[in-house]
N, C-alpha and C. Protein backbone atom coordinates (compact mmCIF):
# COMPACT_ATOMS: atom_id res chain seq x y z
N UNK A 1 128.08 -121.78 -4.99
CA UNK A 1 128.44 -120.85 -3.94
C UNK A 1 128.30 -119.43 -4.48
N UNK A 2 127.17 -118.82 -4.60
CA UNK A 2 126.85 -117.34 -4.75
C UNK A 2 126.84 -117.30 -6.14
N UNK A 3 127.16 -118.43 -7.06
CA UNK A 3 126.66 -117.73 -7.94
C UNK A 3 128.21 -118.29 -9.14
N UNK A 4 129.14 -118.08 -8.00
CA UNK A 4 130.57 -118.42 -8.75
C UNK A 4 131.01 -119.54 -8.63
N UNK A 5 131.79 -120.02 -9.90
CA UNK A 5 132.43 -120.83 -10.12
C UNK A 5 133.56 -121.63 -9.69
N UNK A 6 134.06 -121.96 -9.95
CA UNK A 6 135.99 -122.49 -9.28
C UNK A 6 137.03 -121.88 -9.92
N UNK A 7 136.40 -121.50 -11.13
CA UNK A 7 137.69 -120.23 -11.75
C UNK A 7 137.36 -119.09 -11.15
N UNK A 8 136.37 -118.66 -11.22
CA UNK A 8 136.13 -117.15 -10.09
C UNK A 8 137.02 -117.09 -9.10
N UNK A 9 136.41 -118.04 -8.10
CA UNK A 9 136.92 -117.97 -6.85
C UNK A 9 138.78 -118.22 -6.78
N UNK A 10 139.14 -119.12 -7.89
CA UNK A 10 140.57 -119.39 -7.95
C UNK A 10 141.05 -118.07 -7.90
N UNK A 11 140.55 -117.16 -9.22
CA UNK A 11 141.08 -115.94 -9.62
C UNK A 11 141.17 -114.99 -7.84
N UNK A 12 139.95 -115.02 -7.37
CA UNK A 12 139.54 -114.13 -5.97
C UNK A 12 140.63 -114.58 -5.07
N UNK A 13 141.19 -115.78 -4.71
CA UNK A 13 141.88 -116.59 -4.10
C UNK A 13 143.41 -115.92 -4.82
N UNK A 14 143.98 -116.08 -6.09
CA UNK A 14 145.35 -115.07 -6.23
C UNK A 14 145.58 -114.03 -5.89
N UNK A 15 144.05 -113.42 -6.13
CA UNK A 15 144.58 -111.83 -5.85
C UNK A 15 144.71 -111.41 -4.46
N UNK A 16 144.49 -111.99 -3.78
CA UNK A 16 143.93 -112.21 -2.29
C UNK A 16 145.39 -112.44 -1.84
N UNK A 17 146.06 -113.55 -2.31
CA UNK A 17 147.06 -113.81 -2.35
C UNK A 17 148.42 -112.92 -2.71
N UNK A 18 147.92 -112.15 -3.68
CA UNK A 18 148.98 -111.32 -4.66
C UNK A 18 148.83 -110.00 -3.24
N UNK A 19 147.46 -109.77 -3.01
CA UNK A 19 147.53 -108.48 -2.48
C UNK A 19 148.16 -108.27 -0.82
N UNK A 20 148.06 -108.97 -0.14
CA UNK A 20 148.00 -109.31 0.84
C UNK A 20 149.48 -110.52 1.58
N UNK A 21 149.67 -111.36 0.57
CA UNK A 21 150.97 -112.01 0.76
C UNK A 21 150.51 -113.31 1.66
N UNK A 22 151.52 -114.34 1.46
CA UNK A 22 151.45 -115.58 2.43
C UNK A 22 151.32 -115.58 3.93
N UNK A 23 152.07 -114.85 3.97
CA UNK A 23 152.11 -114.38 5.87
C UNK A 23 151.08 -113.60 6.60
N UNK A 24 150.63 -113.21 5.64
CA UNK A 24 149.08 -112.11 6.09
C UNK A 24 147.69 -112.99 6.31
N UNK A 25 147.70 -113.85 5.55
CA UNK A 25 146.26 -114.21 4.89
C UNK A 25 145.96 -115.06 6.22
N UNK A 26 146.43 -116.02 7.04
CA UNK A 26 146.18 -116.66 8.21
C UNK A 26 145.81 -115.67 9.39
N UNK A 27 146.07 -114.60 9.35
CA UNK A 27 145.97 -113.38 10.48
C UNK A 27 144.57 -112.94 10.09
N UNK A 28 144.26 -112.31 8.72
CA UNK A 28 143.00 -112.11 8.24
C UNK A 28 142.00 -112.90 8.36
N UNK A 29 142.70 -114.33 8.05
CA UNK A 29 141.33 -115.45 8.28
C UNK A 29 140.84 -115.55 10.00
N UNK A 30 142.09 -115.19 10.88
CA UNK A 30 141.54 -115.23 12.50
C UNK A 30 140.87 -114.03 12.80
N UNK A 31 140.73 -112.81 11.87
CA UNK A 31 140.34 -112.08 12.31
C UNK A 31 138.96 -111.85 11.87
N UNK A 32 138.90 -112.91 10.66
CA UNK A 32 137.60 -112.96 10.26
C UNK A 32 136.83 -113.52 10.69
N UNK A 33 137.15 -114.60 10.72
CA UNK A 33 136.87 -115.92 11.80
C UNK A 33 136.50 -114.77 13.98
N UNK A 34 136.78 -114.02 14.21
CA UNK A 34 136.75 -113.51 15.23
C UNK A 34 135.58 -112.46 15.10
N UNK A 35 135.15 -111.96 14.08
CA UNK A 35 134.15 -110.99 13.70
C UNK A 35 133.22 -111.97 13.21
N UNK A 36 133.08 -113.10 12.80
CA UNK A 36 131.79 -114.02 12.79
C UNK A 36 131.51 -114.38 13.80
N UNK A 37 132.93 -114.99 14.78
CA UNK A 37 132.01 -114.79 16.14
C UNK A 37 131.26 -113.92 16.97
N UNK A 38 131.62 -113.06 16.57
CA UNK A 38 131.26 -111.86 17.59
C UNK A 38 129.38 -111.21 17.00
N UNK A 39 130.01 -111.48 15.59
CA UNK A 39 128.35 -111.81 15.04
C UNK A 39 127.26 -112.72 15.16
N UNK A 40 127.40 -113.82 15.34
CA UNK A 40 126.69 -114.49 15.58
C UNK A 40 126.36 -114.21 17.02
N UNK A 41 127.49 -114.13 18.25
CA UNK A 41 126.89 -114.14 19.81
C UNK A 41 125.82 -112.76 19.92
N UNK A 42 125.85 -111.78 18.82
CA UNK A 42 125.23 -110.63 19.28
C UNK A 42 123.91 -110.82 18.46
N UNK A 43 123.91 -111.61 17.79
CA UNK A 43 122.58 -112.06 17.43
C UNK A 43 121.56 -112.90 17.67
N UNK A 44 122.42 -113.74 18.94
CA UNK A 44 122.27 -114.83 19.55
C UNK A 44 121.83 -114.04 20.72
N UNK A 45 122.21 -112.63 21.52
CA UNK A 45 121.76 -112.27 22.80
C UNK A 45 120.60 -111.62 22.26
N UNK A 46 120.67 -111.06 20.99
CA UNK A 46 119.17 -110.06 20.43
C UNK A 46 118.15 -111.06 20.51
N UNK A 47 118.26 -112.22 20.02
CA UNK A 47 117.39 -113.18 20.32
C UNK A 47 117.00 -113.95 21.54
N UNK A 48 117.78 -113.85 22.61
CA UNK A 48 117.55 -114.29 23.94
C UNK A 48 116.55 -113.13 24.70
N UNK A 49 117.11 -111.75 24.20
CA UNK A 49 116.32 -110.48 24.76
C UNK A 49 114.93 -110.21 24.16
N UNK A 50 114.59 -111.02 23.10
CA UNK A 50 113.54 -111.11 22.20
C UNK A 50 112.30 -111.98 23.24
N UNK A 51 113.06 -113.14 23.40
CA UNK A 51 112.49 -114.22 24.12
C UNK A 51 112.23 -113.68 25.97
N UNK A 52 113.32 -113.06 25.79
CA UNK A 52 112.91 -112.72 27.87
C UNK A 52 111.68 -111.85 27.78
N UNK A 53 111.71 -111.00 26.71
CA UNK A 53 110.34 -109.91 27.10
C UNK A 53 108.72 -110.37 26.37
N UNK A 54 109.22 -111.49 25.30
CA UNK A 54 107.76 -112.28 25.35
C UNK A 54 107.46 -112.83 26.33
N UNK A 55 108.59 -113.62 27.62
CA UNK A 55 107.93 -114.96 28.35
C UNK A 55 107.60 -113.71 29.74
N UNK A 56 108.40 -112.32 30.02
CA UNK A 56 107.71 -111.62 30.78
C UNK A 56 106.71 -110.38 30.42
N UNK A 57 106.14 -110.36 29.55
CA UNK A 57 104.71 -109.69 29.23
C UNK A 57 103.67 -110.81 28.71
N UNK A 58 103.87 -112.11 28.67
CA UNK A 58 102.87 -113.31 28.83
C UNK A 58 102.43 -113.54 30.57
N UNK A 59 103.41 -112.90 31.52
CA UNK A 59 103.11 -112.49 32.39
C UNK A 59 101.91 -112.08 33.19
């Protein structure tokens, strides 16, 4: 995974932990989790708008 290990990521995973606290980190993950969605659908309409103006200038 990128390159890192399971001690890396353990270490990335405390501090994450240390910085941020138990009660935080589930709010961050929905909000992260909410900005991947929002990424993917807008890359998903760039590509639908990609496709509408090939199938109407094959026109």
């Amino acid at each position: 995974m990128f390159g890192l290990g399971m001690q890396e990521i353990i270490v990335i995973a405390l501090i994450v932990l240390l910085l941020f606290g138990g009660k935080k980190i589930p709010e961050l993950m929905k909000g992260l989790g909410k900005g991947v969605k929002s990424f993917k659908d807008g890359m998903k309409e760039i590509d639908d708008d990609k496709s509408d103006d090939k199938s109407s200038s094959e026109k």
